[in-house]
PDB file of N, CA and C in Angstrom:
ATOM      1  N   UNK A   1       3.786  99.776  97.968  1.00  0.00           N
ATOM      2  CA  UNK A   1       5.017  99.017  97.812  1.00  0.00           C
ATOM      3  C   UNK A   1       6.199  99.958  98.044  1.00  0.00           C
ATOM      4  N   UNK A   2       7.012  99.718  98.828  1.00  0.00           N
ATOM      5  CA  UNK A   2       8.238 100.414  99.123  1.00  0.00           C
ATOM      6  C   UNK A   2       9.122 100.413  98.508  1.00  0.00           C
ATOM      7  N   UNK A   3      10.273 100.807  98.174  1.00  0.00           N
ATOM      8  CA  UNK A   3      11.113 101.284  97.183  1.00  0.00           C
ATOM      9  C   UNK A   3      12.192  99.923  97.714  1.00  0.00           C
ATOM     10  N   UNK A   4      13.025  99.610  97.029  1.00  0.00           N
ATOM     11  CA  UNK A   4      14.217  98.887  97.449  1.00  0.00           C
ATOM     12  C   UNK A   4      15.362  99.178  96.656  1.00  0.00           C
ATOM     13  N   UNK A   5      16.934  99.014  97.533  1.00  0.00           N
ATOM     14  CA  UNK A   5      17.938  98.774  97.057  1.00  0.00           C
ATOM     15  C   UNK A   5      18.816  97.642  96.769  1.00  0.00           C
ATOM     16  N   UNK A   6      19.272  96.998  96.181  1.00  0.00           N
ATOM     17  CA  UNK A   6      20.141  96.127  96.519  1.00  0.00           C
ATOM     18  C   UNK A   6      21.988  97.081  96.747  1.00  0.00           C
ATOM     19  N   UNK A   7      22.672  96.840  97.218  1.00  0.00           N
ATOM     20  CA  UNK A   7      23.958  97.496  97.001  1.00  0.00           C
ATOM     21  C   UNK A   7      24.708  96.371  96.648  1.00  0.00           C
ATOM     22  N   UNK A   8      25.422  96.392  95.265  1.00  0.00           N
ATOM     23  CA  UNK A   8      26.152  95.875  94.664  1.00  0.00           C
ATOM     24  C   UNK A   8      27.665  96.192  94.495  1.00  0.00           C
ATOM     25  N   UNK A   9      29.007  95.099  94.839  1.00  0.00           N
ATOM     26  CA  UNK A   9      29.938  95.814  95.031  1.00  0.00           C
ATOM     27  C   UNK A   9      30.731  96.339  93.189  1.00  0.00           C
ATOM     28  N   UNK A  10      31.011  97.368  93.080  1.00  0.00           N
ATOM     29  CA  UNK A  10      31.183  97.975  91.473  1.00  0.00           C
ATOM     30  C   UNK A  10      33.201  97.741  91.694  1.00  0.00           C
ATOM     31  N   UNK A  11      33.357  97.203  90.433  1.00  0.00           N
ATOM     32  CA  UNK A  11      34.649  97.115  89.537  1.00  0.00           C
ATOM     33  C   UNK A  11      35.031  98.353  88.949  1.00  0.00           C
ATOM     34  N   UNK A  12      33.811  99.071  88.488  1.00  0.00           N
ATOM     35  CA  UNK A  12      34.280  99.832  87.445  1.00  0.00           C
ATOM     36  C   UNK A  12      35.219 101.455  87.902  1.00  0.00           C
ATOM     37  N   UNK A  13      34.278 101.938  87.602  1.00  0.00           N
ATOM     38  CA  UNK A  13      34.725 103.767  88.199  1.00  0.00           C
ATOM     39  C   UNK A  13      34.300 103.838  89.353  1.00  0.00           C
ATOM     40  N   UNK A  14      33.603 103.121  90.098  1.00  0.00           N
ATOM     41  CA  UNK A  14      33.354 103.605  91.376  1.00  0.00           C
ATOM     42  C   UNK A  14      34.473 103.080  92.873  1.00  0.00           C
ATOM     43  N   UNK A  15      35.184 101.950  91.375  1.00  0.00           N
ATOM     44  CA  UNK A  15      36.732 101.473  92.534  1.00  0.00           C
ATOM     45  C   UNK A  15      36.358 100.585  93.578  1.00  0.00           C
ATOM     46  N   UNK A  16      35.270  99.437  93.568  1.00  0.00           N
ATOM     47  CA  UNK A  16      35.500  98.800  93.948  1.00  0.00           C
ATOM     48  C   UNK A  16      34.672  98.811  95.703  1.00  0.00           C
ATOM     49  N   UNK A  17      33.380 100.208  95.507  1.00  0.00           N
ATOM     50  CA  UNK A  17      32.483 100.656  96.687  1.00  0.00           C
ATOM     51  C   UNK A  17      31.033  99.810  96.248  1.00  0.00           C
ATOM     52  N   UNK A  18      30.338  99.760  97.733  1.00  0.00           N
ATOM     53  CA  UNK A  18      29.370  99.378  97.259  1.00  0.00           C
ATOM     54  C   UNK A  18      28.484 100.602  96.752  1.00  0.00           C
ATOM     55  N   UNK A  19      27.717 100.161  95.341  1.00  0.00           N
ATOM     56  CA  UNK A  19      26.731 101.135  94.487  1.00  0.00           C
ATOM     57  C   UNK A  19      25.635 100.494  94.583  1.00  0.00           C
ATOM     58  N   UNK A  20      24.782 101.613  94.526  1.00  0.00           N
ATOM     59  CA  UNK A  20      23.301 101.203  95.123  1.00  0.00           C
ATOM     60  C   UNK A  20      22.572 100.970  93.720  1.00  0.00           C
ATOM     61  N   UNK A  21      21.990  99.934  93.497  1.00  0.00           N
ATOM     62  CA  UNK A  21      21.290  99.106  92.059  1.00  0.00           C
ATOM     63  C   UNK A  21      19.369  99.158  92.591  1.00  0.00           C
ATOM     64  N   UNK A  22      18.679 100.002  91.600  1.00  0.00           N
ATOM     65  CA  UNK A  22      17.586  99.873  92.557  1.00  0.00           C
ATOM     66  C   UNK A  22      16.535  98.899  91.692  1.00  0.00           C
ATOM     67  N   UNK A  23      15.687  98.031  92.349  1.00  0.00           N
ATOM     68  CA  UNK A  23      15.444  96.925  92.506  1.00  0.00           C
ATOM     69  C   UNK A  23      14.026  96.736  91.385  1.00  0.00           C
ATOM     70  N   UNK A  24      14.010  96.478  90.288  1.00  0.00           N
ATOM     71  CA  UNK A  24      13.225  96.878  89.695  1.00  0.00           C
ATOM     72  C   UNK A  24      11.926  95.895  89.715  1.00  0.00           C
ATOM     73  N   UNK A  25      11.118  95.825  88.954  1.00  0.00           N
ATOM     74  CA  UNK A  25      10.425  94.332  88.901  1.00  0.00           C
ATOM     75  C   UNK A  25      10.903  93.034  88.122  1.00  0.00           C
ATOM     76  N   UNK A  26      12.017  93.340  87.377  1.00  0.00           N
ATOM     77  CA  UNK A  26      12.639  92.487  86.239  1.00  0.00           C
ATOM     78  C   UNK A  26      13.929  92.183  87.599  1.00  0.00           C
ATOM     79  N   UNK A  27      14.222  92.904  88.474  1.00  0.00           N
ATOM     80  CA  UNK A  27      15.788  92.525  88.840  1.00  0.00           C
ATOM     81  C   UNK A  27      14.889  91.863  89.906  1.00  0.00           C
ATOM     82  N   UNK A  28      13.809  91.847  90.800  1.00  0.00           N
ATOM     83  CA  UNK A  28      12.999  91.459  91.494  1.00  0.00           C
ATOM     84  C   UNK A  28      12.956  90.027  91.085  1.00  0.00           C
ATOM     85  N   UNK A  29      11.971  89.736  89.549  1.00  0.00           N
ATOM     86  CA  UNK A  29      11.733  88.435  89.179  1.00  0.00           C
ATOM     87  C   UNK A  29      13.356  87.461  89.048  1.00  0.00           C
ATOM     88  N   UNK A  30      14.610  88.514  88.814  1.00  0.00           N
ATOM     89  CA  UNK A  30      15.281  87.569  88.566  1.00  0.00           C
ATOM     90  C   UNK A  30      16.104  86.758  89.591  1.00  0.00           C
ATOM     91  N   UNK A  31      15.603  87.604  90.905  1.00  0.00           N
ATOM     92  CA  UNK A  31      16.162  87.681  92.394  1.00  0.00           C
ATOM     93  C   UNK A  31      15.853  86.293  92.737  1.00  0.00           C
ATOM     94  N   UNK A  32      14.142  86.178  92.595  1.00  0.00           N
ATOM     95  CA  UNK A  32      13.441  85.154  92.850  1.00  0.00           C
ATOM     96  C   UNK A  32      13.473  83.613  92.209  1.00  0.00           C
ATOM     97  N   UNK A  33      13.749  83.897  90.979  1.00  0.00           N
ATOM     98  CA  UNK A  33      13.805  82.810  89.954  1.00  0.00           C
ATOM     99  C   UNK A  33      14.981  82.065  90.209  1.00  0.00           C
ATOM    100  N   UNK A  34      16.394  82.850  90.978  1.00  0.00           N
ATOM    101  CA  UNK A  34      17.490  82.004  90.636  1.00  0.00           C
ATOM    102  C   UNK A  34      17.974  81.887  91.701  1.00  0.00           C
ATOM    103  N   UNK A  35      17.583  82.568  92.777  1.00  0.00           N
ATOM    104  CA  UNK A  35      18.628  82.816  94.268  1.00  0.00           C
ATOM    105  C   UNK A  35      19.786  83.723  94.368  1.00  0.00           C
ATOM    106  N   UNK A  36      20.109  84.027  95.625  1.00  0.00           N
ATOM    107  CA  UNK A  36      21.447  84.479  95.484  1.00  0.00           C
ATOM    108  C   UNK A  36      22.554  83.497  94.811  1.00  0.00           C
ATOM    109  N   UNK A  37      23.267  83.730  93.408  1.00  0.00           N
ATOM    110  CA  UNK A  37      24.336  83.251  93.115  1.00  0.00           C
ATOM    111  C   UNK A  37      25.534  83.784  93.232  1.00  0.00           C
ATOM    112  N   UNK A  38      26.716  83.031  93.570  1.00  0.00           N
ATOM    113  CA  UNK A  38      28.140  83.769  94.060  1.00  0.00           C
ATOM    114  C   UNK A  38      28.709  83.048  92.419  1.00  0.00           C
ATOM    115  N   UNK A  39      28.774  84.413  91.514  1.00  0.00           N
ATOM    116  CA  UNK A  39      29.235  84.062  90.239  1.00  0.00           C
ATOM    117  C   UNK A  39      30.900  84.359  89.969  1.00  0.00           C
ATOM    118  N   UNK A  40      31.861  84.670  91.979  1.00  0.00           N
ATOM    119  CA  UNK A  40      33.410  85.023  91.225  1.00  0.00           C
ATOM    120  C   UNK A  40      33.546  85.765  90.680  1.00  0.00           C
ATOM    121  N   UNK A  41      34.514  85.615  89.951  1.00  0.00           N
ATOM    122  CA  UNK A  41      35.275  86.681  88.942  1.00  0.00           C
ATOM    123  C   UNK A  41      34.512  86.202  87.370  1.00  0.00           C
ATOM    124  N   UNK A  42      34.385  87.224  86.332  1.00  0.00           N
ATOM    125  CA  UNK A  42      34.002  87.127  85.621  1.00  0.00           C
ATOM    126  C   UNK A  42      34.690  87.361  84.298  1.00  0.00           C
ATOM    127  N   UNK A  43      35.907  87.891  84.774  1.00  0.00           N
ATOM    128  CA  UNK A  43      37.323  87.877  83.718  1.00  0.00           C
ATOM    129  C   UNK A  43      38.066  87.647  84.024  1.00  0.00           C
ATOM    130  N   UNK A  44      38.785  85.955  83.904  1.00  0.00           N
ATOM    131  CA  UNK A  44      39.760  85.486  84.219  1.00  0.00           C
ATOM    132  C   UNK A  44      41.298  86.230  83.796  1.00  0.00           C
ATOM    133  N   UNK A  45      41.290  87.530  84.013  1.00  0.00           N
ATOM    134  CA  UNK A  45      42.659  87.937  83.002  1.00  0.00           C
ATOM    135  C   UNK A  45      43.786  88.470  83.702  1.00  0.00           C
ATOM    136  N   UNK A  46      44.789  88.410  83.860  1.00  0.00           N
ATOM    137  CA  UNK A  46      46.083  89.382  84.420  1.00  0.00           C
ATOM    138  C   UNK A  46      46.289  90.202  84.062  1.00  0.00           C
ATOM    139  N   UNK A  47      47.381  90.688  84.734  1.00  0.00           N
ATOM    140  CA  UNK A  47      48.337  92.013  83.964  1.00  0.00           C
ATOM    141  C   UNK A  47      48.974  91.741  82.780  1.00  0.00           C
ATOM    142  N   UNK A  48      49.474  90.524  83.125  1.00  0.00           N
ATOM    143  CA  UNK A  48      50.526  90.046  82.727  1.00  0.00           C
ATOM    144  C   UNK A  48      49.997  89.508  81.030  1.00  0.00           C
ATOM    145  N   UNK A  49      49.074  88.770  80.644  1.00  0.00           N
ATOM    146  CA  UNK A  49      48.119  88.961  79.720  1.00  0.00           C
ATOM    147  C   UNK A  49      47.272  89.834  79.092  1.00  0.00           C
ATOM    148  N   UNK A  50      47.212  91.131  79.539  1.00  0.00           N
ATOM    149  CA  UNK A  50      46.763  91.913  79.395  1.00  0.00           C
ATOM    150  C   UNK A  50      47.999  92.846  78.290  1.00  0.00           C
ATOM    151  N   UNK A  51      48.911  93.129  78.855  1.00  0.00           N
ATOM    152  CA  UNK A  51      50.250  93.303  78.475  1.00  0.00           C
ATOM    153  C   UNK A  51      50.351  92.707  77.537  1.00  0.00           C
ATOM    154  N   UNK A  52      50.644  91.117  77.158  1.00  0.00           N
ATOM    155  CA  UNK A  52      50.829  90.594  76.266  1.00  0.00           C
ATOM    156  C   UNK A  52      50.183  90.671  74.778  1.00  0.00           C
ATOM    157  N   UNK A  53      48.517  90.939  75.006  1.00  0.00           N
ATOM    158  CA  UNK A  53      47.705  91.306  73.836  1.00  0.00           C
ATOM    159  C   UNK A  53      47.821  92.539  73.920  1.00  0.00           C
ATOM    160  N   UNK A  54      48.242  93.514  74.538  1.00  0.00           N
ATOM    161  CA  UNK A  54      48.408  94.462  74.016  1.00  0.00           C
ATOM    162  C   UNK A  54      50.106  95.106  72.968  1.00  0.00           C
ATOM    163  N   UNK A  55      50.820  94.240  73.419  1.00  0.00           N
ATOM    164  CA  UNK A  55      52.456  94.022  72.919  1.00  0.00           C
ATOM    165  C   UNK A  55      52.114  93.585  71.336  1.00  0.00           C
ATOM    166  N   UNK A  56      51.256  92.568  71.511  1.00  0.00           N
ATOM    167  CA  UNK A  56      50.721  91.619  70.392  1.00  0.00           C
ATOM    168  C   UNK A  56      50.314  92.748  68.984  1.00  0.00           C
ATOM    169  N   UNK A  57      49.157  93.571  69.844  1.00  0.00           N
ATOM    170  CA  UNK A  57      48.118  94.157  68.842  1.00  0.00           C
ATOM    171  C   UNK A  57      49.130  95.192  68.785  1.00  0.00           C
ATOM    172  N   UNK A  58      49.869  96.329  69.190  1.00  0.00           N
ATOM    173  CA  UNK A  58      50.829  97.070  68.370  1.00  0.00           C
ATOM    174  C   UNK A  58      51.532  96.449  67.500  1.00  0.00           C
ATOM    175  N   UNK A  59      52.133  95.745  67.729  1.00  0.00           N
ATOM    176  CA  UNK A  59      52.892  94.930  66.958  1.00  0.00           C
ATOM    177  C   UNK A  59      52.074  94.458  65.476  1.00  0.00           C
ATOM    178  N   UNK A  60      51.229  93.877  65.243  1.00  0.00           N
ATOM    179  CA  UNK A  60      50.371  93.475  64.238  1.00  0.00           C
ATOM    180  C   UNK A  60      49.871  94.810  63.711  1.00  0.00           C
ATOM    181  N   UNK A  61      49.362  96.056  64.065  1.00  0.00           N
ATOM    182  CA  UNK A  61      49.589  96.819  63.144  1.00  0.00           C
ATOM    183  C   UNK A  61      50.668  97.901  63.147  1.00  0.00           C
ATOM    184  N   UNK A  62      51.921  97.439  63.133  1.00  0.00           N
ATOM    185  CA  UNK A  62      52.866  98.361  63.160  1.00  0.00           C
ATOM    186  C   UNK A  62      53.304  99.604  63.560  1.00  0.00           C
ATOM    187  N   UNK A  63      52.588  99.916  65.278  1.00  0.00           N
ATOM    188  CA  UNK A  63      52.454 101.014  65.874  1.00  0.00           C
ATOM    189  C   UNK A  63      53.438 100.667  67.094  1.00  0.00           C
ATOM    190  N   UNK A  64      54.412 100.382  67.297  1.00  0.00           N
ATOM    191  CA  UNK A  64      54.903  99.446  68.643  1.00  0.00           C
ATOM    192  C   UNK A  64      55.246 100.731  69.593  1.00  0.00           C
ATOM    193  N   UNK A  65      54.932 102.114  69.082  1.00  0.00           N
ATOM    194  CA  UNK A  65      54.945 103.498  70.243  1.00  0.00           C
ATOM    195  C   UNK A  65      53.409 103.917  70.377  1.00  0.00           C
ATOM    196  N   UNK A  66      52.737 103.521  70.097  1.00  0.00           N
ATOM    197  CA  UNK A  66      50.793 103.668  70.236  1.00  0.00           C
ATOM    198  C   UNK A  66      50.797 102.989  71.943  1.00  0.00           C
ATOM    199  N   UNK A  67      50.551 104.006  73.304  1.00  0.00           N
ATOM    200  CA  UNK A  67      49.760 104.330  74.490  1.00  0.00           C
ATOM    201  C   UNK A  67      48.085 103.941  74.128  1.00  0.00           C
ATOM    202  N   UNK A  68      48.104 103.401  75.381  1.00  0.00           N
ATOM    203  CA  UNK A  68      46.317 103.398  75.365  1.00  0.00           C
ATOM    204  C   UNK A  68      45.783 104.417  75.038  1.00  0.00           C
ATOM    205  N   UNK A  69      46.203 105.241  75.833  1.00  0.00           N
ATOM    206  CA  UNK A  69      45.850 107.118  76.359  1.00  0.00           C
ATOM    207  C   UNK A  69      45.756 107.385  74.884  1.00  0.00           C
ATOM    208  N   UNK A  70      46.670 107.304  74.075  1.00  0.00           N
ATOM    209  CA  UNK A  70      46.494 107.366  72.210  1.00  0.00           C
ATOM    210  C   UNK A  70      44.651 107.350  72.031  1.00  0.00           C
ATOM    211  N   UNK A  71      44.300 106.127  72.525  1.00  0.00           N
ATOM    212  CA  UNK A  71      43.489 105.615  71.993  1.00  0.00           C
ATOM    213  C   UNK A  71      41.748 106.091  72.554  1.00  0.00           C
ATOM    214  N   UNK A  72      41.953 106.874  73.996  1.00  0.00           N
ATOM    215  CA  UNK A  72      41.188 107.387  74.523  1.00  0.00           C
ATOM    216  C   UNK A  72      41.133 108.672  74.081  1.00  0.00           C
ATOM    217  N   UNK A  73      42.160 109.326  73.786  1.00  0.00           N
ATOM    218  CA  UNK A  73      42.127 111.059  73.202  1.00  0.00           C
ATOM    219  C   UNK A  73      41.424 110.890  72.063  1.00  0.00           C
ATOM    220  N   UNK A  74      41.673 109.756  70.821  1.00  0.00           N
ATOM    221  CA  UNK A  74      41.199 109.640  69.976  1.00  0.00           C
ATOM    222  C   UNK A  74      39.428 109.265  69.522  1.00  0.00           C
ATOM    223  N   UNK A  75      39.197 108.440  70.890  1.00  0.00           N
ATOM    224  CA  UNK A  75      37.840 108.507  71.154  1.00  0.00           C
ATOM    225  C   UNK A  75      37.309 110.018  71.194  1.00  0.00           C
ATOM    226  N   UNK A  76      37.671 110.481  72.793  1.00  0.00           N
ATOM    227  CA  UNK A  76      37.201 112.026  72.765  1.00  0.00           C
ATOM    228  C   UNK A  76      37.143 112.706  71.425  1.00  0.00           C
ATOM    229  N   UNK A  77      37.742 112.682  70.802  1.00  0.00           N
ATOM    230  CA  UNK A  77      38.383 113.874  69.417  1.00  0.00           C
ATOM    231  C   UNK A  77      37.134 113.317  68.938  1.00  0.00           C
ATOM    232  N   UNK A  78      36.767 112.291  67.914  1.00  0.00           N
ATOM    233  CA  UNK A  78      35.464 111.697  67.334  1.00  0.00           C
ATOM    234  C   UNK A  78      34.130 111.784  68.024  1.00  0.00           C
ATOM    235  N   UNK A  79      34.456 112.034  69.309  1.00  0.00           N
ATOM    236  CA  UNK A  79      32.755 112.208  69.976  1.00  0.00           C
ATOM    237  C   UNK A  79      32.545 113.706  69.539  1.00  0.00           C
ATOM    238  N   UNK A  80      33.538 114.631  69.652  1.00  0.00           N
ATOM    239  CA  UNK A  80      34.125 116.198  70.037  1.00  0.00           C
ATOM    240  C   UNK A  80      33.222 116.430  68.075  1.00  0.00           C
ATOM    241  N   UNK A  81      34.152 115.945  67.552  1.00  0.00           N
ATOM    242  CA  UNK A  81      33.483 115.947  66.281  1.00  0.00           C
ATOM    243  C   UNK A  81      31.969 115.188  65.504  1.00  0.00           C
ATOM    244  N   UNK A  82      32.076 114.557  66.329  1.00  0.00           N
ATOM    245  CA  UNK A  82      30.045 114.234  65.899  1.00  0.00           C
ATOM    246  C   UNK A  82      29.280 114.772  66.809  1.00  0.00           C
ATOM    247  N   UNK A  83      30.127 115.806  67.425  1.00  0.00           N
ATOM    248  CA  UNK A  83      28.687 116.568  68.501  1.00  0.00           C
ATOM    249  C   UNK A  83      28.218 116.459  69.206  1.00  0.00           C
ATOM    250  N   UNK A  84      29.021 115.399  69.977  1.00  0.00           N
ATOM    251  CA  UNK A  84      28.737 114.509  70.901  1.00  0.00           C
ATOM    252  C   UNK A  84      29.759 114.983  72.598  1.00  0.00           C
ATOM    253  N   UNK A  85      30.166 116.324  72.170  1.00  0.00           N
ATOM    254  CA  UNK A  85      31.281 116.633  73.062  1.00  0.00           C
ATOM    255  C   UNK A  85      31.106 116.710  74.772  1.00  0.00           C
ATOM    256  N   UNK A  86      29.549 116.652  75.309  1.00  0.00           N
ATOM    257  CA  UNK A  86      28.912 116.803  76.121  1.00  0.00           C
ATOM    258  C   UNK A  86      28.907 115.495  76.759  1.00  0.00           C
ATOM    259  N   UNK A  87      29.527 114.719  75.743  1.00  0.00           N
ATOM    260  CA  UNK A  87      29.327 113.073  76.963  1.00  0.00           C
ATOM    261  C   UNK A  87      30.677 112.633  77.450  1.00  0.00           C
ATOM    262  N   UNK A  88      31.916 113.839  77.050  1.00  0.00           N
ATOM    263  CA  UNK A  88      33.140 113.152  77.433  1.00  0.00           C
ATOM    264  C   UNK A  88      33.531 114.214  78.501  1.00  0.00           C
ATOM    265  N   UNK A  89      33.643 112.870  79.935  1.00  0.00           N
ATOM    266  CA  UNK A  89      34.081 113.553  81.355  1.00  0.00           C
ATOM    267  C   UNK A  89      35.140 113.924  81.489  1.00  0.00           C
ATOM    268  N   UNK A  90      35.248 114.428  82.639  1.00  0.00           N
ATOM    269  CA  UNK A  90      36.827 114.925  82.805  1.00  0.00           C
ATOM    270  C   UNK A  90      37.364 113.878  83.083  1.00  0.00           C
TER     271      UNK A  90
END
């Protein structure tokens, strides 16, 4: 049996290239079971909403100068301290 890829187009960190997903017997059965489906977008959300819950959630806990970036250093710092410092990329 030969190896297979599917290439899937990625949202995430890879910006939007196709990434190669390799084809297992579970992604195989599920290939078969359902067809190709064109499932769209899968988060209906804006900027513009995005913005808004975030305006929202400073606001509700009384941080209205709290950056995301706040909130990612603060991740790192807690991985950094449970020893975990080896899983945060550049």
């Amino acid at each position: 049996m030969r190896a297979a890829v599917l290439r899937a187009l990625s949202k995430g960190r890879a910006g939007g290239k196709l990434t190669p997903v390799p084809i297992t017997r579970a992604v195989r059965w599920v290939l078969r079971r359902n067809g190709p489906v064109e499932v769209g977008r899968l988060f209906q959300v804006s900027k513009q909403l995005l913005r808004q819950d975030w305006e929202e959630a400073r606001a509700a806990i009384g941080r209205p100068d709290l950056l995301f970036k706040d909130l990612r250093h603060s991740f790192a710092q807690a991985l950094e301290d449970a020893g975990a410092g080896d899983m945060i990329t550049d």
